[in-house]
N, C-alpha and C. Protein backbone atom coordinates (compact mmCIF):
# COMPACT_ATOMS: atom_id res chain seq x y z
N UNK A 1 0.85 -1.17 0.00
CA UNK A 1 0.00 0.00 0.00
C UNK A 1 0.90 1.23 0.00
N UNK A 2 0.55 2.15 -1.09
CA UNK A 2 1.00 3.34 -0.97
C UNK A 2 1.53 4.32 -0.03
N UNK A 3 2.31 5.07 0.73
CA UNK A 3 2.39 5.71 1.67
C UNK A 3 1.80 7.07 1.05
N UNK A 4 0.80 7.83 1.77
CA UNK A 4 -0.47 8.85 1.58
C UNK A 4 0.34 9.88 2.49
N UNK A 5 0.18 11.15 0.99
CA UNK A 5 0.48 12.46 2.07
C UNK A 5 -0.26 12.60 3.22
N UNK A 6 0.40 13.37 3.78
CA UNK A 6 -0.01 13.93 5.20
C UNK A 6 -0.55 15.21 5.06
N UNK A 7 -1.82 15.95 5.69
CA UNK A 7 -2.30 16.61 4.73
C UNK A 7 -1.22 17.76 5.46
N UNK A 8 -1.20 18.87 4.21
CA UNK A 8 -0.69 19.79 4.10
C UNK A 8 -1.24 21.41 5.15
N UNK A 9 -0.25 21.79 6.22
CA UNK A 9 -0.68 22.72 6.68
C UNK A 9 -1.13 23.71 5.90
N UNK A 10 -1.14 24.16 4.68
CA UNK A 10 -1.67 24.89 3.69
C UNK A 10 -2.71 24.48 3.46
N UNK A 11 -3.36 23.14 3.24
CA UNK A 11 -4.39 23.06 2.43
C UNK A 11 -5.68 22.30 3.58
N UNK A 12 -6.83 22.86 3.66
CA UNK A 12 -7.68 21.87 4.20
C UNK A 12 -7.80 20.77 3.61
N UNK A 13 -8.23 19.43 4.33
CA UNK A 13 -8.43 18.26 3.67
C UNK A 13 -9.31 18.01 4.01
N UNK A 14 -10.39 17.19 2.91
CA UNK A 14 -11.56 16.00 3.90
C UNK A 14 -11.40 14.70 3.28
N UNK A 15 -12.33 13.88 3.41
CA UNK A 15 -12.16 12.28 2.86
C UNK A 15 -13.52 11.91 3.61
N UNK A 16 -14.30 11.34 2.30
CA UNK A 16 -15.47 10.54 2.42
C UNK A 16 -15.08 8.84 1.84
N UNK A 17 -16.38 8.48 2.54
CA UNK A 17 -16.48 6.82 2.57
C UNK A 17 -17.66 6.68 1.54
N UNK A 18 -17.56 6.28 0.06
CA UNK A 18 -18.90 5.84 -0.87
C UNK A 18 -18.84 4.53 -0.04
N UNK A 19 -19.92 4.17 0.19
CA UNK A 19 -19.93 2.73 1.04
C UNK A 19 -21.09 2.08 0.46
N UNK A 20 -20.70 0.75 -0.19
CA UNK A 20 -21.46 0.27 -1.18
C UNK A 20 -21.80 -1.25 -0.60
N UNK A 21 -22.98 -1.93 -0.94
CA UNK A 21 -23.30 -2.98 -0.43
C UNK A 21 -22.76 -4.15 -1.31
N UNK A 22 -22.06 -5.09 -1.27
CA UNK A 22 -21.97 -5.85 -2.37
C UNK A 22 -22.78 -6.78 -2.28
N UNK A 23 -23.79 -7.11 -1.68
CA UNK A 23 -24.91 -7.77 -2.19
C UNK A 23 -26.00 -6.99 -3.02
N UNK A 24 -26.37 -6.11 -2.67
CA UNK A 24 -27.21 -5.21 -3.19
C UNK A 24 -26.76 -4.26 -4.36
N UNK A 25 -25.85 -3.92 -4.30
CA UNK A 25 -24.90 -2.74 -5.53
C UNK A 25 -25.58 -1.21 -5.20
N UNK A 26 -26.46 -1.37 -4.01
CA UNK A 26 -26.60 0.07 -3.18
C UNK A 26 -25.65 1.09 -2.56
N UNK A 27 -25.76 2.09 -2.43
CA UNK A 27 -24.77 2.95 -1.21
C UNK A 27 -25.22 3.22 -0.51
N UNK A 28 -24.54 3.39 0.66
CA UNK A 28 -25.51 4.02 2.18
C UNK A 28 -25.12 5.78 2.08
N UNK A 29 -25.91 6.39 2.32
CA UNK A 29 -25.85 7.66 2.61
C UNK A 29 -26.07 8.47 3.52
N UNK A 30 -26.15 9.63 4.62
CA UNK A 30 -26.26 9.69 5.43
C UNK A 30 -26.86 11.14 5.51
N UNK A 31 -28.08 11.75 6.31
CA UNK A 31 -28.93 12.85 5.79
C UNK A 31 -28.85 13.52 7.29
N UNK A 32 -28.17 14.90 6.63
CA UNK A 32 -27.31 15.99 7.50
C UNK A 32 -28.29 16.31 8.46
N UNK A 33 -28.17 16.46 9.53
CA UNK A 33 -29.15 16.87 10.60
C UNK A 33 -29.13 18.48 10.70
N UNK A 34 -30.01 19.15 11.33
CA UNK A 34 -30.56 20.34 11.29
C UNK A 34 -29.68 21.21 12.31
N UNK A 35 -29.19 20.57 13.08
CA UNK A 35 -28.04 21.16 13.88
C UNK A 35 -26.55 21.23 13.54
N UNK A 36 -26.06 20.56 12.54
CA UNK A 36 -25.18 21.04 11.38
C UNK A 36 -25.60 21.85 10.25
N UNK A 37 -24.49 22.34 9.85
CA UNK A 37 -24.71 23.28 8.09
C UNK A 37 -25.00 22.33 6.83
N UNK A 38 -26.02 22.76 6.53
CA UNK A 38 -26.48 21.97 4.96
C UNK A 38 -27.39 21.16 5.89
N UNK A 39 -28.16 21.40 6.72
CA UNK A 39 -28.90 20.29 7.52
C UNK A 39 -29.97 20.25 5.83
N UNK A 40 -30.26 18.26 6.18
CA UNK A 40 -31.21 18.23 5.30
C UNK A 40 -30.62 17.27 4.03
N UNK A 41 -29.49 18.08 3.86
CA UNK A 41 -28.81 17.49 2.49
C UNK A 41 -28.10 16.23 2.23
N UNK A 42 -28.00 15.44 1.85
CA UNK A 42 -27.29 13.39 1.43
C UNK A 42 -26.15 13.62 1.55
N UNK A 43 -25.06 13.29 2.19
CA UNK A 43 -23.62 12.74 1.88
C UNK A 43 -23.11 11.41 2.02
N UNK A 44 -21.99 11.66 1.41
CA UNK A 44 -21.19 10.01 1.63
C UNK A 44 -20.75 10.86 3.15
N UNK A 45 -20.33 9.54 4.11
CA UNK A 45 -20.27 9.65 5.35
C UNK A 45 -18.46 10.07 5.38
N UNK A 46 -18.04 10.94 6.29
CA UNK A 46 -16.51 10.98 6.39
C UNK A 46 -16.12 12.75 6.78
N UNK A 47 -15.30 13.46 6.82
CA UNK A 47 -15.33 14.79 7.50
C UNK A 47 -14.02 15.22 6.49
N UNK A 48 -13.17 15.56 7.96
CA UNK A 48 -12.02 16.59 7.85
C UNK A 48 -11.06 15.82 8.59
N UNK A 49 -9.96 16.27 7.64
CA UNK A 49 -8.71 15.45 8.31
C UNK A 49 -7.95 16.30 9.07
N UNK A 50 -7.96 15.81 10.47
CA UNK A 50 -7.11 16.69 11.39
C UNK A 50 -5.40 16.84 10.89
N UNK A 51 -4.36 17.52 11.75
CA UNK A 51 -3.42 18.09 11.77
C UNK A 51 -2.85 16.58 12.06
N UNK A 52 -1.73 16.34 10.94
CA UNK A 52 -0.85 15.29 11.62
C UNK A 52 -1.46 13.78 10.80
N UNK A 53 -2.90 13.51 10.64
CA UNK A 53 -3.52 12.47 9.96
C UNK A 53 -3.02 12.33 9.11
N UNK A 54 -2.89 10.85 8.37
CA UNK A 54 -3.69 10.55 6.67
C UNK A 54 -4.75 10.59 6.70
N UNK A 55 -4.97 10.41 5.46
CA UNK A 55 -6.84 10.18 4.85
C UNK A 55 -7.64 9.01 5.43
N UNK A 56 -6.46 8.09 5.44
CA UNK A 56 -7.24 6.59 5.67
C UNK A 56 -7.05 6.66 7.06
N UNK A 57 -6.81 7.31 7.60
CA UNK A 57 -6.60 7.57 9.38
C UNK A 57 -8.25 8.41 9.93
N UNK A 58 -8.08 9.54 9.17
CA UNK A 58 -8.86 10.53 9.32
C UNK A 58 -10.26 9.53 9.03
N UNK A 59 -10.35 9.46 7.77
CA UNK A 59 -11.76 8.15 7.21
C UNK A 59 -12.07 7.50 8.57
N UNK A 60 -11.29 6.27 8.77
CA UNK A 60 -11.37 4.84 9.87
C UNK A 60 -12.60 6.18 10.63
N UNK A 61 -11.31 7.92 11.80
CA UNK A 61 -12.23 8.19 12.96
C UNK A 61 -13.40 8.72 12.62
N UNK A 62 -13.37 9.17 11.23
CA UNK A 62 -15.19 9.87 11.05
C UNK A 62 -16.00 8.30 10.86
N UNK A 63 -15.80 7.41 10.44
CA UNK A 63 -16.67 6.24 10.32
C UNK A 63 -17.18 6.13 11.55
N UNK A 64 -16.05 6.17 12.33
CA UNK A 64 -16.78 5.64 13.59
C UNK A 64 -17.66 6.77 14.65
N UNK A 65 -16.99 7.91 14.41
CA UNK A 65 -17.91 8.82 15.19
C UNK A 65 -19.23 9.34 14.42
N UNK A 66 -19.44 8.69 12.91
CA UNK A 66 -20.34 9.68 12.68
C UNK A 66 -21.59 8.28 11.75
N UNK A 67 -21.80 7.50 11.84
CA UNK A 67 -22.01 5.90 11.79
C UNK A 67 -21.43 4.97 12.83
N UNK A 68 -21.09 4.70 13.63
CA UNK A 68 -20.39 3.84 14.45
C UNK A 68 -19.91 2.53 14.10
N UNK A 69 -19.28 3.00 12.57
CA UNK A 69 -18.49 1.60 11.60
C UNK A 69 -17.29 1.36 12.07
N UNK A 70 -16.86 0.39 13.20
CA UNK A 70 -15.41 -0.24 12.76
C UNK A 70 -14.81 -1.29 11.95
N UNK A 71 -14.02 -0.19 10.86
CA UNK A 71 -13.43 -1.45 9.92
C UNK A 71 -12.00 -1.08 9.48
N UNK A 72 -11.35 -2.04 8.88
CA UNK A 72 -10.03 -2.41 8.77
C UNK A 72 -9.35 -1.14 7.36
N UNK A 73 -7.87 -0.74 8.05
CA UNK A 73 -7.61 0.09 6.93
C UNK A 73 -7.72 -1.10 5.73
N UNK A 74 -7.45 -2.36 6.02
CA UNK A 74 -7.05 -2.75 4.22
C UNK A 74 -8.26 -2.91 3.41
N UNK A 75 -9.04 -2.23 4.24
CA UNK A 75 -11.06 -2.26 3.34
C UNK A 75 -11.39 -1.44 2.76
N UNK A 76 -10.25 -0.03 2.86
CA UNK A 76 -10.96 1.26 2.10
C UNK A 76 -10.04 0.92 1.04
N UNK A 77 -10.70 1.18 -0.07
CA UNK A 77 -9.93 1.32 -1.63
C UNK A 77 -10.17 2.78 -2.03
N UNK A 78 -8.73 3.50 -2.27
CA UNK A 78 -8.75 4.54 -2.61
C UNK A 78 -9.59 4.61 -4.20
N UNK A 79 -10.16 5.52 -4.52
CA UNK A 79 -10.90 5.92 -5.81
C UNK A 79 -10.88 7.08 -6.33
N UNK A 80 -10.15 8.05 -5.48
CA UNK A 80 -9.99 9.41 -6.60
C UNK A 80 -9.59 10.34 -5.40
N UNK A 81 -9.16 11.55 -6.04
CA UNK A 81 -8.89 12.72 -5.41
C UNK A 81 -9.35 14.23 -6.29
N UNK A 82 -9.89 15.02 -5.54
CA UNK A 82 -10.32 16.43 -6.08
C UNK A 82 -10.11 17.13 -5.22
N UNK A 83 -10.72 18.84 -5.81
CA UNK A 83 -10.46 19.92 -5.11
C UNK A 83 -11.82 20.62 -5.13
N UNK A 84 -12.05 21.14 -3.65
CA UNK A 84 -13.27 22.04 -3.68
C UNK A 84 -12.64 22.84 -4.96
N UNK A 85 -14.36 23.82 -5.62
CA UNK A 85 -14.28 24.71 -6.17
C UNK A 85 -13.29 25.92 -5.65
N UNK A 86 -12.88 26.52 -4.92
CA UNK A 86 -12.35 27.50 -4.65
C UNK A 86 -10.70 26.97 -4.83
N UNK A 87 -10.26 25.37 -4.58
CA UNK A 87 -8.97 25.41 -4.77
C UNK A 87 -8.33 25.36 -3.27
N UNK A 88 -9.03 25.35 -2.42
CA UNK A 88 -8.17 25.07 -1.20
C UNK A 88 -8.36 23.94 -0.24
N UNK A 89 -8.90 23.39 -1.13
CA UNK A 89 -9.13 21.88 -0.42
C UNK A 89 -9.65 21.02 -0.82
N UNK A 90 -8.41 19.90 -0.51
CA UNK A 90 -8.38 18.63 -0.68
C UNK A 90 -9.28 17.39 -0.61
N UNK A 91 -9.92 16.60 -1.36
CA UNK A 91 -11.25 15.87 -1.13
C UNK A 91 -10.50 14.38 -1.53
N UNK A 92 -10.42 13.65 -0.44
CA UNK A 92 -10.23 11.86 -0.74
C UNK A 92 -11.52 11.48 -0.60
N UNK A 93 -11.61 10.54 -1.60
CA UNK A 93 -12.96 9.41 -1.83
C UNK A 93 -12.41 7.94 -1.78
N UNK A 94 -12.57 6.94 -0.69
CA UNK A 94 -12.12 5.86 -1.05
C UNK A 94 -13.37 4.90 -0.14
N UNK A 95 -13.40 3.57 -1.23
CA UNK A 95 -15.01 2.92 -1.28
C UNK A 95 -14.05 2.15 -0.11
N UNK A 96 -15.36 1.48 0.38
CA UNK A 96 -15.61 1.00 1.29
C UNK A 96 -16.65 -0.07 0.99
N UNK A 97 -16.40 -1.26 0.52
CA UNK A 97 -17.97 -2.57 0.47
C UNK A 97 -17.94 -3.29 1.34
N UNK A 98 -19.30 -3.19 1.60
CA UNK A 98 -19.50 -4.37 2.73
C UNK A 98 -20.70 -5.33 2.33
N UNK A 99 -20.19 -6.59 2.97
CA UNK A 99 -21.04 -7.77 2.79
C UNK A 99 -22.73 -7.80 2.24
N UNK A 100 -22.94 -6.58 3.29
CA UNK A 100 -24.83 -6.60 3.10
C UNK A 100 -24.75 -5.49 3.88
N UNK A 101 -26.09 -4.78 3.58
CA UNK A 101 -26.63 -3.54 4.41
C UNK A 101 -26.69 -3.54 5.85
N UNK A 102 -26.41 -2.33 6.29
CA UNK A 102 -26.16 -2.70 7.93
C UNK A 102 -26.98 -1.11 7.97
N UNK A 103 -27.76 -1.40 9.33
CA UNK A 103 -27.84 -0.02 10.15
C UNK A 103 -26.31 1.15 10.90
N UNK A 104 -26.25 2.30 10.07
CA UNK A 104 -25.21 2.68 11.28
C UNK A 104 -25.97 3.02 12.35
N UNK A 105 -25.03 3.44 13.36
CA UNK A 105 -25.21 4.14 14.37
C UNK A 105 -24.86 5.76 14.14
N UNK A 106 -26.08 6.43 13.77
CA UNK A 106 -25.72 7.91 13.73
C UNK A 106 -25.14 8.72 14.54
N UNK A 107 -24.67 9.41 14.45
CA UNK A 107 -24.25 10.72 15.80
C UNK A 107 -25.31 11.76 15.37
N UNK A 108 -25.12 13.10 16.13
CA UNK A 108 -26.15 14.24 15.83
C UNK A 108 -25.70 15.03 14.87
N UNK A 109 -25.09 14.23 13.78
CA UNK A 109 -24.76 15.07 12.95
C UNK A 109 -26.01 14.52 11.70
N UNK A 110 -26.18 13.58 11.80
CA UNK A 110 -27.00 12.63 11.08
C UNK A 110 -28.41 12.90 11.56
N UNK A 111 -29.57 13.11 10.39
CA UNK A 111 -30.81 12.02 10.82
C UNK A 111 -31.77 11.25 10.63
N UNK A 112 -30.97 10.91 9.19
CA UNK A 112 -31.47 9.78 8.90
C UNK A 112 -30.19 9.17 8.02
N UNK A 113 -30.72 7.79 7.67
CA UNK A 113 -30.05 7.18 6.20
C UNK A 113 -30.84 6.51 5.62
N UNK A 114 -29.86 6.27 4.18
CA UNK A 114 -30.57 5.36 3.36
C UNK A 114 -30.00 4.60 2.12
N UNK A 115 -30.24 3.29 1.90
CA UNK A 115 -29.12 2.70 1.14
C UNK A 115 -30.25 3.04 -0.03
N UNK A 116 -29.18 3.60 -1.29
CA UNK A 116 -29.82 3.58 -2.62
C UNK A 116 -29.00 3.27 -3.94
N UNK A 117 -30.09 2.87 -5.01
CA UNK A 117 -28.89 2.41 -6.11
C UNK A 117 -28.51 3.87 -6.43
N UNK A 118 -27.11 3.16 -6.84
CA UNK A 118 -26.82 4.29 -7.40
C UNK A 118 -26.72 5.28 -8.64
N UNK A 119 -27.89 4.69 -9.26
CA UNK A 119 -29.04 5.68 -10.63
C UNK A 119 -30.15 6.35 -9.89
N UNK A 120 -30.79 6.11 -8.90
CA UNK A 120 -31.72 6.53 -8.19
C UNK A 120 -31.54 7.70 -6.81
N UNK A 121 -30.48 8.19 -6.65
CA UNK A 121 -30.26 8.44 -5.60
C UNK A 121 -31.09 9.83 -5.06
N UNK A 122 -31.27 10.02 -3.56
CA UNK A 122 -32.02 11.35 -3.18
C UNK A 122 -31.52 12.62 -4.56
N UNK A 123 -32.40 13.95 -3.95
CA UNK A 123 -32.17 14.92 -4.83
C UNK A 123 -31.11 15.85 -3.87
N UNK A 124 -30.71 16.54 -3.05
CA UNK A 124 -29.93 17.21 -2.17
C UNK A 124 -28.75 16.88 -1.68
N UNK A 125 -27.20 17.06 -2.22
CA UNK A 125 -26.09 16.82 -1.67
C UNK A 125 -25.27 17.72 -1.51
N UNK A 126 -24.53 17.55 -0.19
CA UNK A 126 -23.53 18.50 0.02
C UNK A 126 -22.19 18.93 -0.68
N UNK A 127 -21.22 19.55 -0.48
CA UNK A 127 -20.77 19.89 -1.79
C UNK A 127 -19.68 18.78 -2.35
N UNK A 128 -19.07 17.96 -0.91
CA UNK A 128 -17.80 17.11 -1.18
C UNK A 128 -18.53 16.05 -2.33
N UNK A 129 -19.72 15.47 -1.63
CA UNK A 129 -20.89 14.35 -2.28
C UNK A 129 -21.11 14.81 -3.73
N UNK A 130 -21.47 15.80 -4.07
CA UNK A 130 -21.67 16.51 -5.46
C UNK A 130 -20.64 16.18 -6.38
N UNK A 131 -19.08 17.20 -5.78
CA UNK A 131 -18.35 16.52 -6.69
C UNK A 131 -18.03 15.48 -6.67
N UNK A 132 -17.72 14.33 -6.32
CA UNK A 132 -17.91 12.61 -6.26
C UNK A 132 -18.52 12.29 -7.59
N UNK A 133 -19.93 12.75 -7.40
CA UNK A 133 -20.79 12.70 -8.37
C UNK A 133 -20.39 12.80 -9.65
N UNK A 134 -20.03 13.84 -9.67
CA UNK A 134 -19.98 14.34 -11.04
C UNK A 134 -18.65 14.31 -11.47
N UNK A 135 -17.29 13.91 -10.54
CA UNK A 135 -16.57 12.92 -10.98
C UNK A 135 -16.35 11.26 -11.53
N UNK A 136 -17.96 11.15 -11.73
CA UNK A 136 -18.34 9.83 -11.68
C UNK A 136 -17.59 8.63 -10.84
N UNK A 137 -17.66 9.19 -9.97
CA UNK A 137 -16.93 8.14 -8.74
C UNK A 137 -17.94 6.71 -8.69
N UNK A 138 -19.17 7.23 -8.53
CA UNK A 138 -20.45 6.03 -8.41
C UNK A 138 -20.30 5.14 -9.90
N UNK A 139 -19.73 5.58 -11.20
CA UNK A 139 -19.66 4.76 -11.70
C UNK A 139 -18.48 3.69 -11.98
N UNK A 140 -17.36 4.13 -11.30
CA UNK A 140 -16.09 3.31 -10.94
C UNK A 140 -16.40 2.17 -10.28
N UNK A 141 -17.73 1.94 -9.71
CA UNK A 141 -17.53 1.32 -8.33
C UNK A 141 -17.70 0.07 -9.01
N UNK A 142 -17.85 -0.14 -10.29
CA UNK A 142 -18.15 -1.86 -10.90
C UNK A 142 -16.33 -2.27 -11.55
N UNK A 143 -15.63 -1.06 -11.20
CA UNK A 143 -14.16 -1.48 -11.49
C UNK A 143 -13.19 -2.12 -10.60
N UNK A 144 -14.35 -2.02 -8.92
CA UNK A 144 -13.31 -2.29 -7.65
C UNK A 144 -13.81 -3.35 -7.01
């Protein structure tokens, strides 16, 4: 496995989890609660990478604080890298499949979810989730 920059005191970083069912060929998504910004809106689950992290470091602690997923670094497969629109930050996407659909455990950042294919998905996403999108990340996922 690759050794992954460390993110850059210059640049913000985040890193989301597309987390796909491989029985189903669904993703789980996770619907922003009203006491965060963008309350309301679909994302792939995952944050901001603190000072000092990798991606796949940073990923593992938002899984678990924000779904209550523990799983193994050798499970995330990296799938792409972008930049917010403005250029100052860093966006990792790396999938994550699991066996069959599971309930997470939300935090209050969450309040709801929902596994969907991924031609069908809600209408409202936040901005990291967007570009994913329209990097066609969701359609890579029959390459991994």
């Amino acid at each position: 496995m690759a050794k992954e920059r460390f993110n850059s005191p210059l640049r913000k970083a985040g890193v989301w989890a597309i987390i796909q069912c491989a029985e189903s060929g669904k993703v789980l998504l996770g619907k922003r609660s009203s006491v965060v910004n963008n309350g309301g809106a679909w994302n792939f689950f995952g944050g901001r990478v603190d000072r000092g992290e990798s991606p796949r470091t940073a990923l593992l602690r938002e899984l678990v604080e924000e779904a209550g997923l523990r799983v193994k670094e050798k499970q995330l497969v990296k799938l792409g890298q972008g930049r917010h629109r403005s250029g100052d930050r860093e966006l990792h996407y790396y999938l994550l499949r699991l066996e069959r659909e599971v309930a997470p455990r939300l935090n209050r950042e969450h309040s709801n979810f929902g596994w969907f294919k991924p031609g069908r998905l809600p209408g409202r996403f936040n901005r990291p989730t967007t570009i994913a999108i329209k990097k066609g990340l969701l359609g890579s996922l029959r390459q991994h």
